[in-house]
C-alpha atoms as a PDB file:
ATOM      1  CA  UNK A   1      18.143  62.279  -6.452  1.00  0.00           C
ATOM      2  CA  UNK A   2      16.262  62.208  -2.922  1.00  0.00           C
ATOM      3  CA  UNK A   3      12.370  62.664  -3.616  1.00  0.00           C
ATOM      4  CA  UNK A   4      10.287  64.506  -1.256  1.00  0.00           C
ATOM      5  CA  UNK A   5       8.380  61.765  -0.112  1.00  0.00           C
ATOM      6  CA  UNK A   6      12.251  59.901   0.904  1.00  0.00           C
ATOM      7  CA  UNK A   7      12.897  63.580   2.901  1.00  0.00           C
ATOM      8  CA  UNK A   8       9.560  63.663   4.355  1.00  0.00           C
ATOM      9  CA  UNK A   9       9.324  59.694   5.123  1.00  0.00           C
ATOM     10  CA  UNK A  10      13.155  59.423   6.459  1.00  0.00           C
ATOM     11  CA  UNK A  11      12.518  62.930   9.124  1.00  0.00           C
ATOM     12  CA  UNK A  12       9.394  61.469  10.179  1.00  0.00           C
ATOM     13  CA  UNK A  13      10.882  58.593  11.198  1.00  0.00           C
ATOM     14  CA  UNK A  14      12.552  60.518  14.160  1.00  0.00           C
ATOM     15  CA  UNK A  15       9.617  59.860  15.980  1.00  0.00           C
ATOM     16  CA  UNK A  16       8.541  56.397  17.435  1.00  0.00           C
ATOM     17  CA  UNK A  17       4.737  56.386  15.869  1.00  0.00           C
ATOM     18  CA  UNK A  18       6.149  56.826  12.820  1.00  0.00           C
ATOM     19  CA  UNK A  19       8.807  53.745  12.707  1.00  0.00           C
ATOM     20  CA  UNK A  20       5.995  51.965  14.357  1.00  0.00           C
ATOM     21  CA  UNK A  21       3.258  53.163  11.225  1.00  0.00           C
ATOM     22  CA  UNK A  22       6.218  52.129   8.585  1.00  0.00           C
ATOM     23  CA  UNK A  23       7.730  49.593  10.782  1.00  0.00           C
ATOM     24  CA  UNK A  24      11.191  51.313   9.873  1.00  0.00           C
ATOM     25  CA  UNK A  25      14.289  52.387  11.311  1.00  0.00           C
ATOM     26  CA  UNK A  26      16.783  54.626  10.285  1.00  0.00           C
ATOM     27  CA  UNK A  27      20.659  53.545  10.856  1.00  0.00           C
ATOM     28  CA  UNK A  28      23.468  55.944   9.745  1.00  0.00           C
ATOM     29  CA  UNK A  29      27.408  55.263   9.300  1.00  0.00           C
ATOM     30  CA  UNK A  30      29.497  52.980   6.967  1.00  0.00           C
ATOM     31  CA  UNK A  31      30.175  50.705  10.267  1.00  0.00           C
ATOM     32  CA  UNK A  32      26.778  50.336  11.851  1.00  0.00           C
ATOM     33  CA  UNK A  33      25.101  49.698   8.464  1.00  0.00           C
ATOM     34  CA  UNK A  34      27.765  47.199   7.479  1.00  0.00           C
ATOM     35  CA  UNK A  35      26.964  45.074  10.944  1.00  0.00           C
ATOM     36  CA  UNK A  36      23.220  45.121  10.253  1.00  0.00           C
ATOM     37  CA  UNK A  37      23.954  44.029   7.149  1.00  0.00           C
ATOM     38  CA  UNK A  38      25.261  40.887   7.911  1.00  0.00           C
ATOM     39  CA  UNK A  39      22.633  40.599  10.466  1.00  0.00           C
ATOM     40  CA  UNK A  40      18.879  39.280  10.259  1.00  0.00           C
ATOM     41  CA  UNK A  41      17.594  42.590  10.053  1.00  0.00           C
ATOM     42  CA  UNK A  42      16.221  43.106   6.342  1.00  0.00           C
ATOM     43  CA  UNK A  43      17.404  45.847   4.082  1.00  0.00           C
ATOM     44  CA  UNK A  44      14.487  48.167   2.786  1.00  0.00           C
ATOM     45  CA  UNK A  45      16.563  50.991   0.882  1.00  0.00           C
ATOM     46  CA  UNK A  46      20.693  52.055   1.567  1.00  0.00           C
ATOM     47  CA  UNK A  47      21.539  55.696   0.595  1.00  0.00           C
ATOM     48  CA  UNK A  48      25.608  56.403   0.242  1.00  0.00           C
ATOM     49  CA  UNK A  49      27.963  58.918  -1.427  1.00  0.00           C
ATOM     50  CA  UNK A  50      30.111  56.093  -2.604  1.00  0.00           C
ATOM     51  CA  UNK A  51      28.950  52.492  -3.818  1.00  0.00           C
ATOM     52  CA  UNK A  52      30.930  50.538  -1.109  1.00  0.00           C
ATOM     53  CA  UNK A  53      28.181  48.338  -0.013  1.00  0.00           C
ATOM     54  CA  UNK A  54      27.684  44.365  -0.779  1.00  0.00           C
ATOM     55  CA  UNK A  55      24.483  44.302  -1.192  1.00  0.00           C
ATOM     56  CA  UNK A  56      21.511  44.268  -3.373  1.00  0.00           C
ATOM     57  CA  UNK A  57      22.537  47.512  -5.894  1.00  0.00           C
ATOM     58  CA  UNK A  58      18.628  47.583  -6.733  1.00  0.00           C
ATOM     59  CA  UNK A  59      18.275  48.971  -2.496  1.00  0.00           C
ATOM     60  CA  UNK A  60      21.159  51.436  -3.321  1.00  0.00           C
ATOM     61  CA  UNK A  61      20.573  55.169  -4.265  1.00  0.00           C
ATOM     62  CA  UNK A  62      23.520  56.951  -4.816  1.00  0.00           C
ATOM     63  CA  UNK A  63      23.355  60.691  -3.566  1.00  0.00           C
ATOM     64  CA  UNK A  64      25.885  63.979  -3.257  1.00  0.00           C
ATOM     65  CA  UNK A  65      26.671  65.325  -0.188  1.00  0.00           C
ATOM     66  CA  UNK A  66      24.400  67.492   0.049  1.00  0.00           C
ATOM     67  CA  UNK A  67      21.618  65.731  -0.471  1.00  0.00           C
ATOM     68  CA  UNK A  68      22.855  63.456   2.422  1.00  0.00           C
ATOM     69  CA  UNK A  69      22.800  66.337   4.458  1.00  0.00           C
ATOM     70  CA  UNK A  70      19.075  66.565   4.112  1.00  0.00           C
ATOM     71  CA  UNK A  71      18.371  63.609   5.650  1.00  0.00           C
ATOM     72  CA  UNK A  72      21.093  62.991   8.230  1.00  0.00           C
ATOM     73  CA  UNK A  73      20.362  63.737  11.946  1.00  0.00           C
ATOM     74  CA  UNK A  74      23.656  63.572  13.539  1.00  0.00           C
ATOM     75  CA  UNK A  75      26.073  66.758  13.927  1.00  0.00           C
ATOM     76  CA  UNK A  76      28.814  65.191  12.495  1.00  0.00           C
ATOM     77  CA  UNK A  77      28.006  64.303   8.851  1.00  0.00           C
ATOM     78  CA  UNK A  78      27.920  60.395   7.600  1.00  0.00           C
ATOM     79  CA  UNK A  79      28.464  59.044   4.112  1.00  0.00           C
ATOM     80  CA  UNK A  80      25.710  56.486   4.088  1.00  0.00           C
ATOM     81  CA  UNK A  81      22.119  56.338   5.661  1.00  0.00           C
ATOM     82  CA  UNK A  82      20.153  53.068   5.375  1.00  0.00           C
ATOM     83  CA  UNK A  83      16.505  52.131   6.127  1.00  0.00           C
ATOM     84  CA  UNK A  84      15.940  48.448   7.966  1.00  0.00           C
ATOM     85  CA  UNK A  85      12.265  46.741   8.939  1.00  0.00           C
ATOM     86  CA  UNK A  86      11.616  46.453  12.239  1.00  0.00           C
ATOM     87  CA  UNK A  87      10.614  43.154  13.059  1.00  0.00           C
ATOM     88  CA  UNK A  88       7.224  41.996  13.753  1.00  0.00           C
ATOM     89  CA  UNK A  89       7.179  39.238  15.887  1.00  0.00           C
ATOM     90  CA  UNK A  90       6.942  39.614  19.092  1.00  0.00           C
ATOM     91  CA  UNK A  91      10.348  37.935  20.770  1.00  0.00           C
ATOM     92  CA  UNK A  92      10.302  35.719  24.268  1.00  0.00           C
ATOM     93  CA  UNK A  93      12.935  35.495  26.685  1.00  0.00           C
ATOM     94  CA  UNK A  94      14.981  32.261  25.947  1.00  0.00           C
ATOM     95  CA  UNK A  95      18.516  32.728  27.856  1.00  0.00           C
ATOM     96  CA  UNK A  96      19.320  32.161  31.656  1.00  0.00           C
ATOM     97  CA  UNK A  97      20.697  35.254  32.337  1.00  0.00           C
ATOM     98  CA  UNK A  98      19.001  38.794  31.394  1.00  0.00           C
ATOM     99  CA  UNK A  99      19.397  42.335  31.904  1.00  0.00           C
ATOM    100  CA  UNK A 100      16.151  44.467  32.467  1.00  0.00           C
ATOM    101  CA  UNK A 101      15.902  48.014  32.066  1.00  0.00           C
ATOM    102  CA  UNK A 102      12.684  49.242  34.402  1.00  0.00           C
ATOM    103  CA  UNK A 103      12.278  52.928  32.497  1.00  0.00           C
ATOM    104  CA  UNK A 104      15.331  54.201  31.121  1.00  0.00           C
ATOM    105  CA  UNK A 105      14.352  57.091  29.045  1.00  0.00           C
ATOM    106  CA  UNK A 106      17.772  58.288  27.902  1.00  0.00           C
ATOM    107  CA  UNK A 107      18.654  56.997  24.105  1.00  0.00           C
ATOM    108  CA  UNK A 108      22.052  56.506  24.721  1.00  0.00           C
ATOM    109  CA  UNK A 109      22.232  55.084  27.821  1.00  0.00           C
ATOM    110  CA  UNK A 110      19.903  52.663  26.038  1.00  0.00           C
ATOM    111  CA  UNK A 111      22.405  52.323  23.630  1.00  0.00           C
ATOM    112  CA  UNK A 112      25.270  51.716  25.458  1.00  0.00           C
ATOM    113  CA  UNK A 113      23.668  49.351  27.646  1.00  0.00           C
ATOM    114  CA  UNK A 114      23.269  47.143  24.030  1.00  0.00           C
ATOM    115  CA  UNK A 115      26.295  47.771  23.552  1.00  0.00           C
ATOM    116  CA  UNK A 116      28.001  46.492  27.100  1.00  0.00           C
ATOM    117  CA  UNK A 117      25.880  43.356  26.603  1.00  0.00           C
ATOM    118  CA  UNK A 118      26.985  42.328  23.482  1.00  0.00           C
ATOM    119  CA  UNK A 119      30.810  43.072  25.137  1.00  0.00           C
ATOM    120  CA  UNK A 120      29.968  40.662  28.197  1.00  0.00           C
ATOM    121  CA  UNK A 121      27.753  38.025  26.081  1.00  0.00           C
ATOM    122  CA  UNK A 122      24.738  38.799  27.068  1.00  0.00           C
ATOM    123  CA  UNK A 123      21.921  38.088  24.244  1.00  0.00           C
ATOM    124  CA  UNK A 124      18.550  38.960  25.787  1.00  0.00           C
ATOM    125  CA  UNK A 125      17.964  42.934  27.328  1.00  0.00           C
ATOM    126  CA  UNK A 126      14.097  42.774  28.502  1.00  0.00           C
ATOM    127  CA  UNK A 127      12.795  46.094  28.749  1.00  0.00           C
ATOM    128  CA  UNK A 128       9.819  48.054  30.301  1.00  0.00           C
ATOM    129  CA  UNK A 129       7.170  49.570  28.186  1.00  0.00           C
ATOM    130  CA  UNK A 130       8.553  52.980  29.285  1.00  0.00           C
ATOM    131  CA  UNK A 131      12.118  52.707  28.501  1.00  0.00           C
ATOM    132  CA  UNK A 132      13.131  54.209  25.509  1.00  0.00           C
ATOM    133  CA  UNK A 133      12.116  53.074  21.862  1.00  0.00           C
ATOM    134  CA  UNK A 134      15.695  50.574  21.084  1.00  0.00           C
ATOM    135  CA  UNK A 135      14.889  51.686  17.569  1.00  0.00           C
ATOM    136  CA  UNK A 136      15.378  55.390  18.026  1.00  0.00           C
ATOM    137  CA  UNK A 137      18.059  56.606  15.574  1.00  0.00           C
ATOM    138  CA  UNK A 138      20.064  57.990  18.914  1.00  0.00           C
ATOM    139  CA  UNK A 139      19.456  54.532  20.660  1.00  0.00           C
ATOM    140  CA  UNK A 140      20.612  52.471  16.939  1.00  0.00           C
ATOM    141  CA  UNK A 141      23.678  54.706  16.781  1.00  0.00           C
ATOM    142  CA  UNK A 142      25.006  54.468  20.209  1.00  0.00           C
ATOM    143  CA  UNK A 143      25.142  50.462  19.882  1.00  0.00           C
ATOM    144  CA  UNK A 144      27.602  50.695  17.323  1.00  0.00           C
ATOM    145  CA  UNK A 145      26.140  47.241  15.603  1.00  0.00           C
ATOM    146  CA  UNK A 146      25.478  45.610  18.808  1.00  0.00           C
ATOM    147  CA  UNK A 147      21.448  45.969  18.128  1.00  0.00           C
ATOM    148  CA  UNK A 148      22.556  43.142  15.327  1.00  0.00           C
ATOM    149  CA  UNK A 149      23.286  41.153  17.789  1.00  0.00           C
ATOM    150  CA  UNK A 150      21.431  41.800  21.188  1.00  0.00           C
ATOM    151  CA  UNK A 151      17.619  40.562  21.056  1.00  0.00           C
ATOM    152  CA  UNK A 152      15.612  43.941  23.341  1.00  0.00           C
ATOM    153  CA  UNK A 153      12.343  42.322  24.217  1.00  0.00           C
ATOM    154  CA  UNK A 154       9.085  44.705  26.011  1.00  0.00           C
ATOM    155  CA  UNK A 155       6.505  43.688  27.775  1.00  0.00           C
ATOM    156  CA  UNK A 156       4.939  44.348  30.837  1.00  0.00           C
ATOM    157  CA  UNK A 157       8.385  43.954  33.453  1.00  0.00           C
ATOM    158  CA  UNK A 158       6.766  43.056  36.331  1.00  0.00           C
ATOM    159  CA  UNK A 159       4.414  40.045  34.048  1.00  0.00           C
ATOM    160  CA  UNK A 160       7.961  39.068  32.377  1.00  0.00           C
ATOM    161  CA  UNK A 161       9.712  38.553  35.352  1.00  0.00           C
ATOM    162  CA  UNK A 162       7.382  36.741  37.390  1.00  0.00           C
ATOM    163  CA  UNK A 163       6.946  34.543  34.813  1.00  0.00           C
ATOM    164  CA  UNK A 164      10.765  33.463  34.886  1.00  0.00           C
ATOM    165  CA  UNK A 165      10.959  32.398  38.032  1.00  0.00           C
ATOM    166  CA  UNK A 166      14.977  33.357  38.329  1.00  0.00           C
ATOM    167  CA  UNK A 167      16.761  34.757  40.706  1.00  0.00           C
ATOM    168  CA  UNK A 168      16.118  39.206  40.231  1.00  0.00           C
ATOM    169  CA  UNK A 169      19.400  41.349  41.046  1.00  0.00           C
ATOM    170  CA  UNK A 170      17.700  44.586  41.906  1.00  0.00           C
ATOM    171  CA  UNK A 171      20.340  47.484  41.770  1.00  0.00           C
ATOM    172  CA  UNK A 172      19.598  49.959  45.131  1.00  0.00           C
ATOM    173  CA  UNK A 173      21.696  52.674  46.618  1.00  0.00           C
ATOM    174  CA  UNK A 174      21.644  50.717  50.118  1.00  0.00           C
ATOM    175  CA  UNK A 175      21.746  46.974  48.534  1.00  0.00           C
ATOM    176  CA  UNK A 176      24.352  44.789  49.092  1.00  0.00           C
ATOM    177  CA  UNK A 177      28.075  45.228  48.655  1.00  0.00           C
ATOM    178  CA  UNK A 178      28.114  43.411  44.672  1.00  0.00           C
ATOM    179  CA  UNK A 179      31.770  42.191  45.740  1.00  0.00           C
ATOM    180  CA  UNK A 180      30.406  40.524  48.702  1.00  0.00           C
ATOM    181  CA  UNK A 181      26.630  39.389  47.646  1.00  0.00           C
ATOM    182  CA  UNK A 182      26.560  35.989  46.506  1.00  0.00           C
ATOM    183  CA  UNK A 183      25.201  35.959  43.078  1.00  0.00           C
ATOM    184  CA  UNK A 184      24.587  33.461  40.269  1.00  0.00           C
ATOM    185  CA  UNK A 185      25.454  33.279  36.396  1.00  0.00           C
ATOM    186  CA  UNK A 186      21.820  32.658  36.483  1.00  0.00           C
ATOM    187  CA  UNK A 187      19.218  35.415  36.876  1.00  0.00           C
ATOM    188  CA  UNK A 188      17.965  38.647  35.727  1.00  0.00           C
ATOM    189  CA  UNK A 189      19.693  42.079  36.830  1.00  0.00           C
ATOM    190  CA  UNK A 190      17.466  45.050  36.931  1.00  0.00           C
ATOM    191  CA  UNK A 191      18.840  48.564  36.194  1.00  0.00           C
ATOM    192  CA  UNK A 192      16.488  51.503  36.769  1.00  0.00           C
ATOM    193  CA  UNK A 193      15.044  54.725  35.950  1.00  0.00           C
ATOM    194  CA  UNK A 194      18.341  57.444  36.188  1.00  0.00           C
ATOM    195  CA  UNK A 195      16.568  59.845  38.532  1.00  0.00           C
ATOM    196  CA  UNK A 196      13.915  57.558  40.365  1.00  0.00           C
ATOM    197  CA  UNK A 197      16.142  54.096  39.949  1.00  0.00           C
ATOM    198  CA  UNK A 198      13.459  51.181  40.581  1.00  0.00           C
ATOM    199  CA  UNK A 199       9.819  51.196  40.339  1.00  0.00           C
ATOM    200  CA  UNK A 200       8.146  49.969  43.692  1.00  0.00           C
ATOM    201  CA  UNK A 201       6.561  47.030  41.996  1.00  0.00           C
ATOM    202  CA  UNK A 202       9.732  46.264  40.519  1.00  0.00           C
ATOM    203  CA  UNK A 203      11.703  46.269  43.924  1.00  0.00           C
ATOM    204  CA  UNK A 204       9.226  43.739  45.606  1.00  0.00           C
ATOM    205  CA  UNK A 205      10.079  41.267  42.903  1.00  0.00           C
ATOM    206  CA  UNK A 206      13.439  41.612  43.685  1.00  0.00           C
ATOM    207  CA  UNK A 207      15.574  38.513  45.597  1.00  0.00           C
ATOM    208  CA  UNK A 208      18.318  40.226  46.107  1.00  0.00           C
ATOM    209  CA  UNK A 209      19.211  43.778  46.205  1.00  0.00           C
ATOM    210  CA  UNK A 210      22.437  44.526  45.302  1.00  0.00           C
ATOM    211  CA  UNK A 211      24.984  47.664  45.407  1.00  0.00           C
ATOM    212  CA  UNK A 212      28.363  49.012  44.022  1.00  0.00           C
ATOM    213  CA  UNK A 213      30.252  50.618  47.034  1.00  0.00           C
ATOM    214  CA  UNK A 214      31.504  54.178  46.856  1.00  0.00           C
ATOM    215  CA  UNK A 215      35.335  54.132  47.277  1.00  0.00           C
ATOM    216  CA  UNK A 216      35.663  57.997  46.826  1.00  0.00           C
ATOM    217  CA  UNK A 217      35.426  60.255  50.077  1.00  0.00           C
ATOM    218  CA  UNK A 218      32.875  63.617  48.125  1.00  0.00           C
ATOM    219  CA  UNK A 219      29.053  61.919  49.316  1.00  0.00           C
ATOM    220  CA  UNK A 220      28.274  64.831  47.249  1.00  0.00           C
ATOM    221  CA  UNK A 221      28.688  62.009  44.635  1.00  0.00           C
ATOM    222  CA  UNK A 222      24.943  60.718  44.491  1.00  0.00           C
ATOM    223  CA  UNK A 223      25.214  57.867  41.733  1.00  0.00           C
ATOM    224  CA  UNK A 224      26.319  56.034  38.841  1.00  0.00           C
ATOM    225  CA  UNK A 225      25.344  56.696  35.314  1.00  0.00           C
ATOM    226  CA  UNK A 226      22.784  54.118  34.449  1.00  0.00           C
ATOM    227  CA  UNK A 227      25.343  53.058  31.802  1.00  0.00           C
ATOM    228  CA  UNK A 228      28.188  52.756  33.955  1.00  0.00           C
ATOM    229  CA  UNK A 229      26.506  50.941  36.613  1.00  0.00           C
ATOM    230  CA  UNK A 230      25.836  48.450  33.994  1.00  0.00           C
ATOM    231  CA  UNK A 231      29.072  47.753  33.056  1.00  0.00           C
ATOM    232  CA  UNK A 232      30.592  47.638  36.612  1.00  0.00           C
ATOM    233  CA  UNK A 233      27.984  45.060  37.199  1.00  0.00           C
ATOM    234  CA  UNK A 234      27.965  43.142  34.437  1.00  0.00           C
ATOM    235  CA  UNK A 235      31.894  42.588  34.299  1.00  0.00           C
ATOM    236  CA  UNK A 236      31.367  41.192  38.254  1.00  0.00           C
ATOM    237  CA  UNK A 237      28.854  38.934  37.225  1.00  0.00           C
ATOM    238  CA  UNK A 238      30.569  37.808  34.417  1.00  0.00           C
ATOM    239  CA  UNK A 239      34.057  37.474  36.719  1.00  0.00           C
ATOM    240  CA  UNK A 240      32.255  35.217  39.178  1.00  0.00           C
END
């Protein structure tokens, strides 16, 4: 049986000072709980209708459905909720090629965008300190797993990428044709903000500014979904 300090911990963790108090996330669904448990991340407690899990029984509270339902913050109802730590230390960018995300607010955009890197092998997503928490149950859910296996660094963007020294892909409205830029399997794209795009101290770090073209006649059209824009990109880089 849930206790009320489980219902009261679990809800609270819907909000980013409290993961960040309890250094806790909350990850719901038979599949995404399976990946991260076969990841690095470390178990703290696993609650499930059904004992179905490989993993330490003494983490495992059996509940009914409707206790489930008490702590459960999607719509459509799962049959296991688990607890993970967040981990501590502070990552650093190791791999030659990066995405950046300079403000995305929008949890599953966030999410998806783990998600397209893990599809296109990309291990590293560096972040700004005012894109969305990665660890925000929306955010862990629309990765499907992929946070198991996509390292999302923050910092301060434009202190990470100077540092780097790599080529920077800035995505603009009025940048390049991507089919006709020259670009390198080298470098760090940089996806922005979905109603202001790049910051201005972002976009005079850029090298290259880069575009996809509009095939479709309606101008009425103004953009890509942040999400989308990533994946059109990412496959072209990855082509090259």
């Amino acid at each position: 049986m849930l206790s009320k300090g489980q219902i009261k911990l679990i809800n609270s963790l819907s909000q980013k000072k409290y993961r960040q108090k309890n250094a806790l996330f909350v990850a719901e669904g038979i599949k995404v709980i399976k990946e991260l448990l076969n990841s690095n991340f470390k178990l703290e407690r696993l609650f499930s209708e059904a004992d179905i899990f490989f993993t330490d029984k003494n983490k495992i509270q059996l509940l009914e459905p409707n206790e489930l339902k008490k702590i459960t913050k999607l719509t459509n109802s799962q049959t296991a909720l688990a607890l993970f730590e967040i981990p501590q230390e502070p990552s650093k960018i190791t791999e030659d090629f990066i995405v950046a995300l300079d403000g995305v607010r929008d949890p599953g955009n966030l999410g998806t965008i783990i998600r397209l890197c893990d599809w296109f092998g990309v291990k590293q997503l560096l972040c700004s300190e005012d894109t969305v928490d990665c660890y925000n149950p929306k955010v862990i859910q629309a990765t499907m797993g992929s946070i198991s296996r996509v390292e999302v660094v923050y910092g301060n963007l434009t202190d990470e990428i100077s540092k780097l020294k790599m080529p920077v892909y800035g995505t603009f409205m009025n940048g390049e044709n991507i089919y006709e830029s020259e670009i390198s399997s080298k470098g760090i794209l940089v996806l922005g903000n979905e109603a202001n795009g790049i910051s201005p101290q972002i976009e005079r770090l850029a090298t290259s500014k880069i575009s996809i073209p509009q095939f479709g006649e309606n101008k009425n059209t103004e953009s890509l979904n942040v999400a989308t824009a990533t994946a059109v990109l990412l496959s072209e880089f990855k082509r090259r």
